[in-house]
Protein backbone atom coordinates (compact mmCIF):
# COMPACT_ATOMS: atom_id res chain seq x y z
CA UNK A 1 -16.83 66.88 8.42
CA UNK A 2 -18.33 68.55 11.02
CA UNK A 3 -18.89 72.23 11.26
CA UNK A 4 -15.35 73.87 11.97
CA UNK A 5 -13.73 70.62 11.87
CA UNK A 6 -10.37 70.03 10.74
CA UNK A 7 -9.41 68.76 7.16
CA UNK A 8 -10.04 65.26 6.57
CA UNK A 9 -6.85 63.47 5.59
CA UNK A 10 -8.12 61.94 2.84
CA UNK A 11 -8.49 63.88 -0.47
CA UNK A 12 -12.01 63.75 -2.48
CA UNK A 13 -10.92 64.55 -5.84
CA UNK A 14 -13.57 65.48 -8.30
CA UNK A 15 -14.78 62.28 -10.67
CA UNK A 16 -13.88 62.20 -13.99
CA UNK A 17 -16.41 62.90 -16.67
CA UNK A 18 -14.57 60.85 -19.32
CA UNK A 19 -15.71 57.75 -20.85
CA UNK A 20 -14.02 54.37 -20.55
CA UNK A 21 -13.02 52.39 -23.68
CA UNK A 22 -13.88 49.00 -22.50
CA UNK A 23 -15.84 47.35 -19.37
CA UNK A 24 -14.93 43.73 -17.86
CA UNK A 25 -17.84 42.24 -16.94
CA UNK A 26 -18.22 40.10 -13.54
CA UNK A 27 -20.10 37.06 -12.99
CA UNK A 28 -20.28 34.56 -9.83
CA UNK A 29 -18.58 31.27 -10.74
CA UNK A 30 -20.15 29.48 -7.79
CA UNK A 31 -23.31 27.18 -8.73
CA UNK A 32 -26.80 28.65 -7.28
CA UNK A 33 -27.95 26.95 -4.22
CA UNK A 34 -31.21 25.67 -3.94
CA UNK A 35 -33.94 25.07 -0.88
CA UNK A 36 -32.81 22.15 2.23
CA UNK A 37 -35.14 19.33 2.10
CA UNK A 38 -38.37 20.50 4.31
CA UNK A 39 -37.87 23.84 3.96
CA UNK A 40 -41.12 23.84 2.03
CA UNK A 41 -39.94 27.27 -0.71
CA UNK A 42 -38.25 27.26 -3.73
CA UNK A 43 -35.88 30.31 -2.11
CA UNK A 44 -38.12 32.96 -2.36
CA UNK A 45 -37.56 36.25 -1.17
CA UNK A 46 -39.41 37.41 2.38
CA UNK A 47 -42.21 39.67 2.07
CA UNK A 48 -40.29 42.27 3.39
CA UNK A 49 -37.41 41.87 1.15
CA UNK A 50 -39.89 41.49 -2.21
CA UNK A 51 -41.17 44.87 -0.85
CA UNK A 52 -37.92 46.46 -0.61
CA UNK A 53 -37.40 44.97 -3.88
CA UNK A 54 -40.47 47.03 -5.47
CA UNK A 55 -39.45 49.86 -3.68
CA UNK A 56 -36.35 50.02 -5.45
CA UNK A 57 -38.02 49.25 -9.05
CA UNK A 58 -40.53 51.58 -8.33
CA UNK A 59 -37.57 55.00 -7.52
CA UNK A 60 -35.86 53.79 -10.96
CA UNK A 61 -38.48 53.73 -12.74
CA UNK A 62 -39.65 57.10 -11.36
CA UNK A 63 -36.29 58.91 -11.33
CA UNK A 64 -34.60 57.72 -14.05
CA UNK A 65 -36.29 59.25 -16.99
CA UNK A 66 -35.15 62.69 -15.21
CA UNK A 67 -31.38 61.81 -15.56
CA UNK A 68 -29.87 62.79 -18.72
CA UNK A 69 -26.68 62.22 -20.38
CA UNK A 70 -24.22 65.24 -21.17
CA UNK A 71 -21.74 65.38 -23.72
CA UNK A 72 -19.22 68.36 -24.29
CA UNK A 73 -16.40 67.96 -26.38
CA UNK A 74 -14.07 65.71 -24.70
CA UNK A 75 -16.13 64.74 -21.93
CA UNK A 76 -19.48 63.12 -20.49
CA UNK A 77 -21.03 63.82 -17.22
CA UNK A 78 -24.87 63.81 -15.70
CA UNK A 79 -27.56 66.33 -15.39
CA UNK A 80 -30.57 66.44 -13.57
CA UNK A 81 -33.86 67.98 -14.89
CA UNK A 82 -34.75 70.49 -13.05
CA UNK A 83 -37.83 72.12 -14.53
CA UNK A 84 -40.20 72.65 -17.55
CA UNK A 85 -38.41 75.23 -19.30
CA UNK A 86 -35.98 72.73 -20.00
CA UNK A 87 -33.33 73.30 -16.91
CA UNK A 88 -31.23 71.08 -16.23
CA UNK A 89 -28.23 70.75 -12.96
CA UNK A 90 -25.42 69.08 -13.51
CA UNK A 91 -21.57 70.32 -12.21
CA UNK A 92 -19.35 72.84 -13.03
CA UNK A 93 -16.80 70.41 -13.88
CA UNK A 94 -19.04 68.39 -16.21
CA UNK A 95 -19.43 71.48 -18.68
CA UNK A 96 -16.11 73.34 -17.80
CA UNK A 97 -15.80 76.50 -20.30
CA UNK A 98 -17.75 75.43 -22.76
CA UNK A 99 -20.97 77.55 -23.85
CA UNK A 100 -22.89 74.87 -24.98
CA UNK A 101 -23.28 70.86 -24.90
CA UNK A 102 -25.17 68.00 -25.77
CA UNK A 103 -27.82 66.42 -24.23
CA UNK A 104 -29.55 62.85 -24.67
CA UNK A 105 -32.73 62.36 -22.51
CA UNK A 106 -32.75 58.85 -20.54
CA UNK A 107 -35.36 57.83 -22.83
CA UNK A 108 -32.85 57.91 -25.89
CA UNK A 109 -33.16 59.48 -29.28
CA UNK A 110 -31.08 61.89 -30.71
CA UNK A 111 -28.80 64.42 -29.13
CA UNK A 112 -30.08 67.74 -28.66
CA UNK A 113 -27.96 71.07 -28.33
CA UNK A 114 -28.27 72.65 -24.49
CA UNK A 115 -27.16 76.12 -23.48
CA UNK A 116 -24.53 76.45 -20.74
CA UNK A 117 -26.83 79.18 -18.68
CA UNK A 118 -24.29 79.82 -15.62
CA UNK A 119 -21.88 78.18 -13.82
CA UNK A 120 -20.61 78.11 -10.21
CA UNK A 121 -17.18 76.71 -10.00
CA UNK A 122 -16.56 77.60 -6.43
CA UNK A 123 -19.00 75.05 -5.86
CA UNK A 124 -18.66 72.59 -8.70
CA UNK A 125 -22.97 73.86 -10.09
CA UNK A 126 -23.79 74.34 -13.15
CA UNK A 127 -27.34 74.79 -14.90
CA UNK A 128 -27.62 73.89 -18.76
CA UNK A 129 -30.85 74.86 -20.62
CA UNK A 130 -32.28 72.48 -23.73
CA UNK A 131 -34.17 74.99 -25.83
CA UNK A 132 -35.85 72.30 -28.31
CA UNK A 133 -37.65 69.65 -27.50
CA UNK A 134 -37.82 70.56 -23.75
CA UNK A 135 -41.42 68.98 -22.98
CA UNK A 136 -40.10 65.50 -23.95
CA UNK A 137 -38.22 66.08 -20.46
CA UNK A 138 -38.87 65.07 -17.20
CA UNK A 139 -38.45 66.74 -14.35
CA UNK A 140 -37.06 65.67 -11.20
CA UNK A 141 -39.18 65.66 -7.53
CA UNK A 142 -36.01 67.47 -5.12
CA UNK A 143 -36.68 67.28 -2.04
CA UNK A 144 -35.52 69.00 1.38
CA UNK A 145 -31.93 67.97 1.98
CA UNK A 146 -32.04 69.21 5.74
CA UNK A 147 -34.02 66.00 6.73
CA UNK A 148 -31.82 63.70 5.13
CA UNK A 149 -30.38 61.13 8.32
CA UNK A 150 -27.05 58.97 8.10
CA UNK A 151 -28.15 55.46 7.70
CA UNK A 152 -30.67 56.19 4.85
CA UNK A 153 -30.74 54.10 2.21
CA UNK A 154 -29.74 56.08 -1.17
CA UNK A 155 -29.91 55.04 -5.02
CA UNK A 156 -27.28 57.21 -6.69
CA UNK A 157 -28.27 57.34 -10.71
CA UNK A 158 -26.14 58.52 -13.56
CA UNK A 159 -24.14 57.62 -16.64
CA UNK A 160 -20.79 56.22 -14.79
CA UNK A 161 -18.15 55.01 -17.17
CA UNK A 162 -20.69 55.65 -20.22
CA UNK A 163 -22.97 53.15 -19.32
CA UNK A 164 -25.86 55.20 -19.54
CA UNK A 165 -28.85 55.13 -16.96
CA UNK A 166 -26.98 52.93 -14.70
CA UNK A 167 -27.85 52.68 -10.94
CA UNK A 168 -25.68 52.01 -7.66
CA UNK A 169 -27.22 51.87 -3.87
CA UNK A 170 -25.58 52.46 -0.69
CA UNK A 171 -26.87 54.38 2.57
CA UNK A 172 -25.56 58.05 3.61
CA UNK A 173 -23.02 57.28 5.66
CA UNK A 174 -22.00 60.77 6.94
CA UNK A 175 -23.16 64.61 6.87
CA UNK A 176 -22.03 67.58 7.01
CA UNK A 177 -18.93 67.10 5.18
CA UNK A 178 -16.29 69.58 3.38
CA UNK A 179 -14.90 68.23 0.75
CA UNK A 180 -12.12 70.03 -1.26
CA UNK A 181 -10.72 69.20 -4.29
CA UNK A 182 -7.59 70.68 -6.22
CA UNK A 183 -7.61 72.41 -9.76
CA UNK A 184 -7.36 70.65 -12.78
CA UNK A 185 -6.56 71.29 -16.65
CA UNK A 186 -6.77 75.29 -15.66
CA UNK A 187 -10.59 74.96 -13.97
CA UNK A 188 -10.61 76.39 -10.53
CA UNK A 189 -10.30 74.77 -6.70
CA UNK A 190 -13.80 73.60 -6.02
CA UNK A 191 -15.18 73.41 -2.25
CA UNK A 192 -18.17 71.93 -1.47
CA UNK A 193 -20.15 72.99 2.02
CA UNK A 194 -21.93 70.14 4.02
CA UNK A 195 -21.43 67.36 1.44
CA UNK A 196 -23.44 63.97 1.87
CA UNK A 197 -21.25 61.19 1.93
CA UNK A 198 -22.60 58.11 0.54
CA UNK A 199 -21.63 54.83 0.36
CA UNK A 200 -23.06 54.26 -3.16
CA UNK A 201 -20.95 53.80 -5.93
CA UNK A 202 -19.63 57.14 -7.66
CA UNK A 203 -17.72 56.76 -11.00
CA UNK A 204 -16.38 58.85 -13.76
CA UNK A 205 -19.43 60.16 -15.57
CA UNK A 206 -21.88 59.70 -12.34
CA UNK A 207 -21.09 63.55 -11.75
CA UNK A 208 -23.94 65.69 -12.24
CA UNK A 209 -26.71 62.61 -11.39
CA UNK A 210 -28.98 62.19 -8.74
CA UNK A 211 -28.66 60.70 -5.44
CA UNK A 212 -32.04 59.46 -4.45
CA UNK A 213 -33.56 58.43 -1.56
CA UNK A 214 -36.58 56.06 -1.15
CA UNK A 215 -39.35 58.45 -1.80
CA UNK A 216 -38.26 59.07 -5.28
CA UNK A 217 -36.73 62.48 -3.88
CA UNK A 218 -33.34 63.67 -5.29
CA UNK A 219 -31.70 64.22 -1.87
CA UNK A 220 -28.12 65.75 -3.68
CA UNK A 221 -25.93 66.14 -6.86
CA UNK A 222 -23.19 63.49 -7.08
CA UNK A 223 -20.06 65.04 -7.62
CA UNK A 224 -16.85 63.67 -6.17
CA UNK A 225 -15.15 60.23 -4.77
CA UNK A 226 -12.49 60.20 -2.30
CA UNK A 227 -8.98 59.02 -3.04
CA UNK A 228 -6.18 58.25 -0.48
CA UNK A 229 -3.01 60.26 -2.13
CA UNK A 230 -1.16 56.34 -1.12
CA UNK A 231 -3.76 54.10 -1.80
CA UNK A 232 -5.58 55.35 -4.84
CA UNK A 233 -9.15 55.04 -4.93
CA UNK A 234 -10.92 54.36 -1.69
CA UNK A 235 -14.36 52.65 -2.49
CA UNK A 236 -17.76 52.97 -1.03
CA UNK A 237 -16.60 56.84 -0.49
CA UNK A 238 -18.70 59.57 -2.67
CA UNK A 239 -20.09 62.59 -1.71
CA UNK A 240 -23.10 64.84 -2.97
CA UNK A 241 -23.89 68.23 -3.18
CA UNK A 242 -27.23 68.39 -1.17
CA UNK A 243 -30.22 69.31 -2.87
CA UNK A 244 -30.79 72.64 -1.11
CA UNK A 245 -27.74 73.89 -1.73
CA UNK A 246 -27.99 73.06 -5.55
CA UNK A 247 -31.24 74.25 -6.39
CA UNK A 248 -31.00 77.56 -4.63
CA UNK A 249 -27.81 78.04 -6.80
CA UNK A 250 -29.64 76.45 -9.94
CA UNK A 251 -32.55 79.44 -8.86
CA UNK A 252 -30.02 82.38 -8.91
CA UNK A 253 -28.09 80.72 -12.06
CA UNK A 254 -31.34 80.50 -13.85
CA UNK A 255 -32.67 84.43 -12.95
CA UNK A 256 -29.07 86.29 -13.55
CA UNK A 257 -26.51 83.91 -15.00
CA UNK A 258 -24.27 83.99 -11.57
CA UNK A 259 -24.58 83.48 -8.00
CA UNK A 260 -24.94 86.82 -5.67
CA UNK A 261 -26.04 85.29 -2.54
CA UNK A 262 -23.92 81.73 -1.90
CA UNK A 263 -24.80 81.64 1.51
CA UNK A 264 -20.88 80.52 1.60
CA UNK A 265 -18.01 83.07 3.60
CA UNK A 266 -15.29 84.27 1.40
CA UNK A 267 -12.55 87.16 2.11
CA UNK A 268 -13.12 88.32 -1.56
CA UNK A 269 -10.49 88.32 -2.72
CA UNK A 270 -8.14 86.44 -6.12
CA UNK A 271 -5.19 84.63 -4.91
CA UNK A 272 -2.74 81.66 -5.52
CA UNK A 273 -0.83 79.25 -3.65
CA UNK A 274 2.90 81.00 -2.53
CA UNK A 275 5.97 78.13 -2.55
CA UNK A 276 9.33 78.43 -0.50
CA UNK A 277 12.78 78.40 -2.70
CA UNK A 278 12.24 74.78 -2.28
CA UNK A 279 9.04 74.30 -4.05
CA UNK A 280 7.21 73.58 -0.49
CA UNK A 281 3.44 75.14 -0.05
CA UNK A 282 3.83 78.25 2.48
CA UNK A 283 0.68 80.11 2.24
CA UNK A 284 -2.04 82.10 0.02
CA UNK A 285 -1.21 85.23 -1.88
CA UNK A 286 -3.14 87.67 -2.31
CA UNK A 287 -3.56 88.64 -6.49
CA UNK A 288 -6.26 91.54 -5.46
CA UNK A 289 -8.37 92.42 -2.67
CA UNK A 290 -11.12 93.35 -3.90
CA UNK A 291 -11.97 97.06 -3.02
CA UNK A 292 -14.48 97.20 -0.19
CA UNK A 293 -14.48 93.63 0.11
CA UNK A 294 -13.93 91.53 3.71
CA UNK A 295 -9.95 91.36 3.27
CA UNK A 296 -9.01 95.31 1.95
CA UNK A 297 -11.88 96.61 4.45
CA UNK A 298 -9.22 94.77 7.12
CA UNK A 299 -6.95 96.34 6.05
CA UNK A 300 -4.92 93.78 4.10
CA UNK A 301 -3.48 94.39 0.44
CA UNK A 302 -2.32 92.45 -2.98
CA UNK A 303 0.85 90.71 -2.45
CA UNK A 304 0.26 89.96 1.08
CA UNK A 305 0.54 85.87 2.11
CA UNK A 306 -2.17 85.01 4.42
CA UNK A 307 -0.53 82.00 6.66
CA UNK A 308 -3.46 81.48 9.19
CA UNK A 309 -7.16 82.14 9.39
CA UNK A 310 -9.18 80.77 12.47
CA UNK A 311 -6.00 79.33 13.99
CA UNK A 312 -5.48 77.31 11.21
CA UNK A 313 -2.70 76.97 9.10
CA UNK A 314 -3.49 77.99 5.14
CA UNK A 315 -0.50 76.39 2.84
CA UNK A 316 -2.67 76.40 -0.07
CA UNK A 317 -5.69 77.84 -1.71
CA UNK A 318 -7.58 74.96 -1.43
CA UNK A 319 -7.17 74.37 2.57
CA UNK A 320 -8.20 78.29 2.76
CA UNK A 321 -11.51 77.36 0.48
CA UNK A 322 -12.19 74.55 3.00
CA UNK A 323 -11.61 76.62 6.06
CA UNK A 324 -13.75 79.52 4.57
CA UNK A 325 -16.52 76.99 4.19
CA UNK A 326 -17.20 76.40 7.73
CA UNK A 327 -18.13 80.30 8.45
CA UNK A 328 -20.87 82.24 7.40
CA UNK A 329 -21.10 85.56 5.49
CA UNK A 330 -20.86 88.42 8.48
CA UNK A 331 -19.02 86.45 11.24
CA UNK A 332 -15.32 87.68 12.15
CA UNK A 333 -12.55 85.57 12.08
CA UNK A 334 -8.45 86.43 12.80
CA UNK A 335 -6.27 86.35 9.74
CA UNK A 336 -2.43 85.82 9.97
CA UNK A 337 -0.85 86.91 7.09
CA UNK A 338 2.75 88.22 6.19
CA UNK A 339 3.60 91.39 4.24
CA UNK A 340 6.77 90.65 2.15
CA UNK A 341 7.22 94.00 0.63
CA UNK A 342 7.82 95.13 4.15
CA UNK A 343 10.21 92.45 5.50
CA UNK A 344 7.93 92.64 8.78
CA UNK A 345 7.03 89.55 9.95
CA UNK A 346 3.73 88.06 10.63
CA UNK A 347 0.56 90.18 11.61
CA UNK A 348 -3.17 89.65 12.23
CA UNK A 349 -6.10 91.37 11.85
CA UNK A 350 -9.72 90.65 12.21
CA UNK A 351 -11.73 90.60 9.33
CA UNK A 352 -15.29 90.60 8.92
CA UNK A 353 -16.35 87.71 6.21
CA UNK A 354 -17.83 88.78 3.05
CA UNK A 355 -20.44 86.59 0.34
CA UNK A 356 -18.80 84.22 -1.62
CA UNK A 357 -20.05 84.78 -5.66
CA UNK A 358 -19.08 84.01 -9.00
């Protein structure tokens, strides 16, 4: 999505971690053609194709030993390394609440016991630490997210489905995406700023990976597929945290345990999702303002139901979180927002945004 954009209509929900119990496996059931008379080859591949080819066995081999399999206690997920002391990236969602996981380096072995460092929920990063056995790791080449183009060919690498160091290609086929997705089993609405959208294959346990480009760079940090709320799953639809974004957060999780400076708006304050008599979404209320945070420096208070922000409509937390996401810390914005206690109706005010932290 592009910057201020409107909501997409479809809704990226976050990829399950979980394993599956059984795979079906898919083979061709036509015969294999061979070379026409005179065509002088036995069907090999063009030079430019073979080199391609390479190219391709050459990022796997590279990047794959950097990808690691997580385990917490009823999930698995991906992590990325991310430097010698035994760092590792993966998503907030992968971990969830728990204060330490397992870890099993792409080369195999045993298991080995990682510490949950920090998490940042608001934007589905996490950093886990493996305190033993940390030099066996490798770590990961990221590079500079800004200069990644639509059209680029990506290899996104992970543990999908709990088949582990498994690889799917596709191209980025959009940027600048926000892509929302709801709470689940009591974790908190997730948002994530400028998403690459890929066309390579996300699945359960991809989250937390690395999406790769050619170079042998990780480019972002799979983390959701998109679902049509009719249709179900809508294929060749992922999207990735980019790699800027995740390693300045990784930084800050690493120095302090939580994230100060998001580079990501917020109005600072707790809230949940107000419904009409009739169970139908009708705005976000405010649990607390935080004290000399953006929204009680406006002027606005707990138990007020902020209906509007930018001129768009805010049923839900989530649509707020997305709407949030296209401002920066320090820019003003006009808040609608209704004061039950009162019985007045609506009113606006102007707030000046504040940092969003965890």
């Amino acid at each position: 999505m592009a910057s201020r954009g409107m909501a997409s209509r479809v809704a990226p929900v976050l990829v399950s971690a979980g394993l599956l119990a059984t795979v079906a496996a898919c083979s061709s059931g036509g015969s294999t053609s061979s070379a026409g008379a005179g065509s002088g080859g036995t069907g090999s591949v063009t030079d430019s194709a073979a080199g391609l080819q390479q190219q391709y066995e050459s990022v796997v081999a590279a990047v794959l030993p950097s990808v690691v399999q997580i385990f917490t206690s009823n999930a698995t997920g991906s992590g990325v390394v991310f430097d010698g002391n035994g760092d590792i990236i993966t998503n907030a969602h992968v971990v969830g609440k728990e204060p330490a996981v397992e870890v099993v380096p792409a080369t195999g072995g045993e298991s080995v016991k990682a510490r949950v460092i920090g998490t940042f929920p608001a934007g589905d990063l996490a950093v886990i630490r493996v305190e033993s056995e940390a030099s066996k790791l490798k770590v990961a080449t990221f590079g500079n997210s800004e200069d990644v183009k639509a059209g680029q060919i990506v290899l996104a690498m992970g543990n999908p489905l709990g088949l582990t160091g498994s690889v799917s290609q596709g191209i980025v086929s959009a940027l600048g995406r926000t892509v929302s997705a709801s709470a689940s089993a009591g974790a908190a609405p997730t948002t994530i700023a400028d998403a690459i959208q890929t066309t390579a294959a996300i699945n359960g346990g991809n989250s937390g990976g690395a999406l790769v480009n050619l170079a042998g760079d990780v480019i972002g940090i799979p983390t959701a597929a998109a679902r049509d709320p009719e249709a179900g799953a809508a294929p060749g639809i992922g999207f990735a945290i980019p790699s800027n974004t995740a390693t300045d957060i990784a930084k800050q999780l690493i120095s302090t345990g939580r994230v100060t400076n998001s580079g990501r708006a917020s109005l600072n304050i707790s809230a949940t999702t107000v419904a009409t008599a009739d169970g139908q979404e009708a705005g976000v209320g405010i649990i607390t303002a935080v004290s000399g945070g953006a929204a009680a420096s406006a002027g606005l208070r707990d138990g007020d139901v902020i209906v509007d922000l930018g001129g768009q409509k805010t049923p839900n937390v989530a649509t707020l979180n997305a709407l949030l996401a296209q401002f920066k810390p320090g820019e003003k914005v006009e808040v609608k927002y209704l004061r039950p206690a009162s019985g007045s109706g609506t009113a606006t005010v102007t707030v000046t945004l504040g940092t969003l932290t965890s």
